[in-house]
C-alpha atoms as a PDB file:
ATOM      1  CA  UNK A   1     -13.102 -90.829   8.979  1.00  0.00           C
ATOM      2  CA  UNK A   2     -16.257 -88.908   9.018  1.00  0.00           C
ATOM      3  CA  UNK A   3     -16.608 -86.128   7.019  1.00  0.00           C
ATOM      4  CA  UNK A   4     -19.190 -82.811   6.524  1.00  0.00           C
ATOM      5  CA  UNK A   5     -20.694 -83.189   2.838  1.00  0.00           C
ATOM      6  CA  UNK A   6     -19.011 -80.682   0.375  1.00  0.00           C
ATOM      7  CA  UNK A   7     -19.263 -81.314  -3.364  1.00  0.00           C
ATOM      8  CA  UNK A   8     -15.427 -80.019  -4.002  1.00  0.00           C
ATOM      9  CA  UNK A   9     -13.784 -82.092  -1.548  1.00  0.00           C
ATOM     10  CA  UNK A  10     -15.309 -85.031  -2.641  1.00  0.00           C
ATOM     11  CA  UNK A  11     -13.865 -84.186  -5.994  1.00  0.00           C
ATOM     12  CA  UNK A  12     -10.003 -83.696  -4.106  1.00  0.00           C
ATOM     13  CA  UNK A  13     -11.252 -86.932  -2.137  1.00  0.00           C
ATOM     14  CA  UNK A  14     -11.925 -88.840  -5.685  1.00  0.00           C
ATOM     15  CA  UNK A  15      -8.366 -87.436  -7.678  1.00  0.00           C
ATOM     16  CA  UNK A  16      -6.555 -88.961  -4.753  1.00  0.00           C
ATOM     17  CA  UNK A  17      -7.987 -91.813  -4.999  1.00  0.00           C
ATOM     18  CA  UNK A  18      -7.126 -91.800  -8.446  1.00  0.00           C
ATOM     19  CA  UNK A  19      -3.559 -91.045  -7.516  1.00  0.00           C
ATOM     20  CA  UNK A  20      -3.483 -93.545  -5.219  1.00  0.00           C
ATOM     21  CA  UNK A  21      -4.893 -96.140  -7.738  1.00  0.00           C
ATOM     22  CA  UNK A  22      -2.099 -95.417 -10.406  1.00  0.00           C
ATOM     23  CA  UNK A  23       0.096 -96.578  -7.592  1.00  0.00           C
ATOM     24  CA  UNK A  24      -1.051 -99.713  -7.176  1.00  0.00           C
ATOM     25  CA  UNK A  25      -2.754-100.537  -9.811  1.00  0.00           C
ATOM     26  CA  UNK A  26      -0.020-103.333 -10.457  1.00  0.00           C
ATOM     27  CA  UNK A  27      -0.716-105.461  -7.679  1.00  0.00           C
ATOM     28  CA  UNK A  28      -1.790-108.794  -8.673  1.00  0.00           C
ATOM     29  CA  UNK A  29      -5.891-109.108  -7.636  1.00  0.00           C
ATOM     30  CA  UNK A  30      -6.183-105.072  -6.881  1.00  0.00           C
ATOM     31  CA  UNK A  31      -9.350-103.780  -5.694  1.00  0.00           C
ATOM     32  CA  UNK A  32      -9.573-100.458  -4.719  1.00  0.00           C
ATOM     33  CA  UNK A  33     -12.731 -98.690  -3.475  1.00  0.00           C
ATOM     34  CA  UNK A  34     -13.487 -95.384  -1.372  1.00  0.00           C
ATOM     35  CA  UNK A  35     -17.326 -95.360  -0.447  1.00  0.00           C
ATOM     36  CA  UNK A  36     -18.925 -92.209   1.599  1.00  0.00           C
ATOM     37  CA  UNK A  37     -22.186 -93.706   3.616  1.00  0.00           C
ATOM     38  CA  UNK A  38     -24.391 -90.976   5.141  1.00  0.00           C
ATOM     39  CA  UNK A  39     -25.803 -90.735   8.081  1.00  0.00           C
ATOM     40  CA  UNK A  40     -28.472 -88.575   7.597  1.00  0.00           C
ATOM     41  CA  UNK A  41     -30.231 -85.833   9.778  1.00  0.00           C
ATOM     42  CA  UNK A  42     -33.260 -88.181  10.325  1.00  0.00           C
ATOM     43  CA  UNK A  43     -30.947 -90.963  10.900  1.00  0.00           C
ATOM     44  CA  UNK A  44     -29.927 -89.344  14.115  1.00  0.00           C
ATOM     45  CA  UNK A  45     -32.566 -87.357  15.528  1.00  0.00           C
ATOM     46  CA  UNK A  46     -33.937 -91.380  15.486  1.00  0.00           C
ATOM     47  CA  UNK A  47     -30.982 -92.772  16.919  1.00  0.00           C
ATOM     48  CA  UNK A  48     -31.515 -90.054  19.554  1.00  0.00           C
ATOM     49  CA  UNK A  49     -35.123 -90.742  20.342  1.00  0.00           C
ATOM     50  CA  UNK A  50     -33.990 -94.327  20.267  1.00  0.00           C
ATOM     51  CA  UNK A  51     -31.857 -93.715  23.146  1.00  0.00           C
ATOM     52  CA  UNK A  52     -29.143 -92.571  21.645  1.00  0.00           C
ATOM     53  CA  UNK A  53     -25.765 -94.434  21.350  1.00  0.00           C
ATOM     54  CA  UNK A  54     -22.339 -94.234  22.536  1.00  0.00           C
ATOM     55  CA  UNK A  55     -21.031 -91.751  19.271  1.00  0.00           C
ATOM     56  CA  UNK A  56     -23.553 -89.023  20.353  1.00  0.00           C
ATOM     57  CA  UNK A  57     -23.802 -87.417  17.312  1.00  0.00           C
ATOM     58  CA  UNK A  58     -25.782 -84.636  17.312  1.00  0.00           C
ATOM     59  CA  UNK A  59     -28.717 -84.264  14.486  1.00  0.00           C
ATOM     60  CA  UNK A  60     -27.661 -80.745  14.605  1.00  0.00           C
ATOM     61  CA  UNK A  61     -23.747 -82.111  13.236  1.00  0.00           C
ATOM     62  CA  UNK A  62     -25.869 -83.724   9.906  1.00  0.00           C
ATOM     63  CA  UNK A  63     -25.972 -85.249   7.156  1.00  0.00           C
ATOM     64  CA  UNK A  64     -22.067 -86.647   7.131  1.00  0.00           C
ATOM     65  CA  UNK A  65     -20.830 -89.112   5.104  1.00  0.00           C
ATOM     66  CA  UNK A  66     -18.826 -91.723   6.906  1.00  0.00           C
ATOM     67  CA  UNK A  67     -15.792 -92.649   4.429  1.00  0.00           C
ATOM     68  CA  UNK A  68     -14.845 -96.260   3.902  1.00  0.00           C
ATOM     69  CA  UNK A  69     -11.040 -96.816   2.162  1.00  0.00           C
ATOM     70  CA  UNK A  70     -11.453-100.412   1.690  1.00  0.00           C
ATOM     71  CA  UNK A  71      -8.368-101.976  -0.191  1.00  0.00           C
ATOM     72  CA  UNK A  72      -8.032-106.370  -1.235  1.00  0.00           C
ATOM     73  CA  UNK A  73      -5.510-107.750  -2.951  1.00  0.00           C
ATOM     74  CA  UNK A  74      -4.177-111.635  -3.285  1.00  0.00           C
ATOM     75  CA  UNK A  75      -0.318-111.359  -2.253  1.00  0.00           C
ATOM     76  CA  UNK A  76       1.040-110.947   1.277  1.00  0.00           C
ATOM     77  CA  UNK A  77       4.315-109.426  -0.552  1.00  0.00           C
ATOM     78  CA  UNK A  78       1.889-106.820  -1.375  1.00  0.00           C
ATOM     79  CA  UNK A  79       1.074-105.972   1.509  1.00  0.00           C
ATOM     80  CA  UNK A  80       3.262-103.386   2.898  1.00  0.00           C
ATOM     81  CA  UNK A  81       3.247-101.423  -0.023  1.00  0.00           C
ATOM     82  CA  UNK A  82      -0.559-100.977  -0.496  1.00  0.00           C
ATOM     83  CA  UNK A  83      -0.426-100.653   3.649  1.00  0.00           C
ATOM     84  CA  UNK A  84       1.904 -97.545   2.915  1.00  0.00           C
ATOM     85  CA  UNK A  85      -0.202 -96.360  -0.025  1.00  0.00           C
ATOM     86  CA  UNK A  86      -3.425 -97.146   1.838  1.00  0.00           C
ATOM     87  CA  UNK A  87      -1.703 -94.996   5.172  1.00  0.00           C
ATOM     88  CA  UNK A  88      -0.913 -92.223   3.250  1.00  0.00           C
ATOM     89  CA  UNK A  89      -4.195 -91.906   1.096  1.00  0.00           C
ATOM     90  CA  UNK A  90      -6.181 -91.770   4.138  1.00  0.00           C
ATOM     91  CA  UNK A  91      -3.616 -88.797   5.904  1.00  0.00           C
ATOM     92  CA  UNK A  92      -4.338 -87.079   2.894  1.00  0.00           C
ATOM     93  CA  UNK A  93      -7.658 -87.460   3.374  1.00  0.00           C
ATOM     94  CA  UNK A  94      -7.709 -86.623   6.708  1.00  0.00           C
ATOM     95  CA  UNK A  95      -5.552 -83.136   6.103  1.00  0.00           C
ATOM     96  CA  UNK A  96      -8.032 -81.929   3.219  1.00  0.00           C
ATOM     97  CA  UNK A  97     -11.012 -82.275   5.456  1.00  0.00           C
ATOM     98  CA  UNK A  98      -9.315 -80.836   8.463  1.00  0.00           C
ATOM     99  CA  UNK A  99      -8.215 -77.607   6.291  1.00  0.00           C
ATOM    100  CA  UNK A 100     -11.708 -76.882   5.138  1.00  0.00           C
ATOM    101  CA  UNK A 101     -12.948 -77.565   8.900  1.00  0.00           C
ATOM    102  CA  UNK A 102     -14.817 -80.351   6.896  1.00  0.00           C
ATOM    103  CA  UNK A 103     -13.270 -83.555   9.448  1.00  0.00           C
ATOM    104  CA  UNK A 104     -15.892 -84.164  11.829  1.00  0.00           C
ATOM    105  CA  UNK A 105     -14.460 -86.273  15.152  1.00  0.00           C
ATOM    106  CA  UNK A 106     -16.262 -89.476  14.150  1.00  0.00           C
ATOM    107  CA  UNK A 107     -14.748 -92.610  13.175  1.00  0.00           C
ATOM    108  CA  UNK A 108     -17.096 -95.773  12.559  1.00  0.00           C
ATOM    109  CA  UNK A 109     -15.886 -98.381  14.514  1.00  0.00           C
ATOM    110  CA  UNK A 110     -16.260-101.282  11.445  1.00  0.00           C
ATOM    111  CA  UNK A 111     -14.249 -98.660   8.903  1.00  0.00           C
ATOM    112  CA  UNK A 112     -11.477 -97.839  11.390  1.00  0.00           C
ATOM    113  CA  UNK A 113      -7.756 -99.598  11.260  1.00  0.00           C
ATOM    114  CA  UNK A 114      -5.997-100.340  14.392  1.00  0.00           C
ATOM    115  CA  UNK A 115      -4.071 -96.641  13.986  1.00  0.00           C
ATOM    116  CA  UNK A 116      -6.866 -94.838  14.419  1.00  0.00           C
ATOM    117  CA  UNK A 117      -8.508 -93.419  18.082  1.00  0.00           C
ATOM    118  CA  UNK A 118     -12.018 -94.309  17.741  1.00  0.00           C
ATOM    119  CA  UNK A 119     -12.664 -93.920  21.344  1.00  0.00           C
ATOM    120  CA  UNK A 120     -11.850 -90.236  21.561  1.00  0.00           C
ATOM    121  CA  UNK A 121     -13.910 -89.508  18.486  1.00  0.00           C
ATOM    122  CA  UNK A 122     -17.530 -90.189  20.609  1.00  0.00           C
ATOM    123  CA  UNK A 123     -16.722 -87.399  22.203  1.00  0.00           C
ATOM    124  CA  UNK A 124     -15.460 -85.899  25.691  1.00  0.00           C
ATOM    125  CA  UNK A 125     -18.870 -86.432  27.411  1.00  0.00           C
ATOM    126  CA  UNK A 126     -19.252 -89.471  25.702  1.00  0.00           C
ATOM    127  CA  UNK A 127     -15.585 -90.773  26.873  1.00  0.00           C
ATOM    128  CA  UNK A 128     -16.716 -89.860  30.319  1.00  0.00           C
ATOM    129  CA  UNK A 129     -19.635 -91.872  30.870  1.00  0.00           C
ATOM    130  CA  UNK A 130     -17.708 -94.565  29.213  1.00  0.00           C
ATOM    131  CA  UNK A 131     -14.841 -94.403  31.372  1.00  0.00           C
ATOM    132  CA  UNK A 132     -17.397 -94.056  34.439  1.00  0.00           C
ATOM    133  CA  UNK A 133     -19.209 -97.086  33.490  1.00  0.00           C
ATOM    134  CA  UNK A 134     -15.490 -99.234  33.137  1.00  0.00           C
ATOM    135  CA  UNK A 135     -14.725 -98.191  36.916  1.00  0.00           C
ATOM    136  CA  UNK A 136     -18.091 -99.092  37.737  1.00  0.00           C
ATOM    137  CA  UNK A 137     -18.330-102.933  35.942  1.00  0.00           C
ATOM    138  CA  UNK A 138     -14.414-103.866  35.691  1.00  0.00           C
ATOM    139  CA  UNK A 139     -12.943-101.829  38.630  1.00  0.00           C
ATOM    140  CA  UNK A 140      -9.763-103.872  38.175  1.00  0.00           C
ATOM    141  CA  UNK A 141      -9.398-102.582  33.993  1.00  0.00           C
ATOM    142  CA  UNK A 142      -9.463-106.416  33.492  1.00  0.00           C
ATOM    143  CA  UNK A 143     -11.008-105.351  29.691  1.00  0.00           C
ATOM    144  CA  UNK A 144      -8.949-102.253  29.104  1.00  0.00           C
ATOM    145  CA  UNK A 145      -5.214-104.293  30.150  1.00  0.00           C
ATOM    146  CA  UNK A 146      -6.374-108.178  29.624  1.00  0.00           C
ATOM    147  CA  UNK A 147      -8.045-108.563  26.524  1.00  0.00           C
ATOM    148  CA  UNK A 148      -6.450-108.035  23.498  1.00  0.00           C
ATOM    149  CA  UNK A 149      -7.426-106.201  20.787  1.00  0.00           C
ATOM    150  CA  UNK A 150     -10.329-103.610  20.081  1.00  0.00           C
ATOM    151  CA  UNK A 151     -10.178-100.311  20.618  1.00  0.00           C
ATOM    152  CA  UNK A 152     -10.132 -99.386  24.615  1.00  0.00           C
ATOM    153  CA  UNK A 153     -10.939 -96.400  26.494  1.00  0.00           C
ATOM    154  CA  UNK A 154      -7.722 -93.815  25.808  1.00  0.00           C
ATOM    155  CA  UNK A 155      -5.111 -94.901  28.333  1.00  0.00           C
ATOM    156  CA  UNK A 156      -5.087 -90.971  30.117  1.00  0.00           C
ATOM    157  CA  UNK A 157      -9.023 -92.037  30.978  1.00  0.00           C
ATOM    158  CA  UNK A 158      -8.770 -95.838  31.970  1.00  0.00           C
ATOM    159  CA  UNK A 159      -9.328 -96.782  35.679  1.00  0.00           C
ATOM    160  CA  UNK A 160      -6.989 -96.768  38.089  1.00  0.00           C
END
């Protein structure tokens, strides 16, 4: 997720961590970190006059920190739980930022987990010229139905 900076949610973002962490804490080769990366104003009024990218983030929606959950652990019968944990941390998250009007639509593609809609959160233009580009290069939605994996163009906006 992608959130607007504000000094008190990052202090609800940190307790649940915390929280969260007390949870899990047991399982065998736990690490548990939450990192917020910025993207700063500069960083894209650049990207901008760079051509801009696919996310079309407007300077004007800057600084945001982009917000990495990023659990390891050793076991596979670990796994479900700290999924579950892990699942619900990040809806927290998610609902705090939303409540303040804090959650900006972003979602860095490298951060994201299979669950979440990257796609949409470039944007409705941005979606657009995506989706025009797709019925333009791979009229048959060869990429959108025959590779697997990734995250594809929401299945409302694929080509027919």
């Amino acid at each position: 997720m992608t959130i607007r900076p504000d000094i008190s949610l990052i202090e609800m973002f940190h307790n649940k961590w915390q929280e969260t962490l007390a949870q899990i804490k047991d399982v065998e080769g736990i690490v548990f970190s939450l990192g917020f990366h910025p993207l700063t104003k500069a960083l894209l009024e650049n990207s901008g006059k760079a051509g801009g990218n696919a996310a079309a983030i407007p300077p004007s929606d800057g600084p945001l920190f982009v917000i990495l959950v990023n659990p390891m652990w050793i076991l596979p019968q670990d796994d479900e739980r700290v999924f579950k944990a892990v699942r619900k941390f990040a809806s927290e998250l998610r609902i705090l930022a939303r409540e303040r009007g804090l959650l900006h639509r972003y979602v860095f593609t490298n951060y994201a987990s299979g669950e979440d809609d990257v796609i949409s959160g470039y944007g409705e233009d941005s979606v657009a010229k995506l989706v025009a580009v797709s019925k333009r290069v791979d009229p048959l939605g060869l990429f959108q139905s025959g590779v697997p994996g990734g995250f594809k163009l929401p299945k409302s906006k694929k080509a027919e």
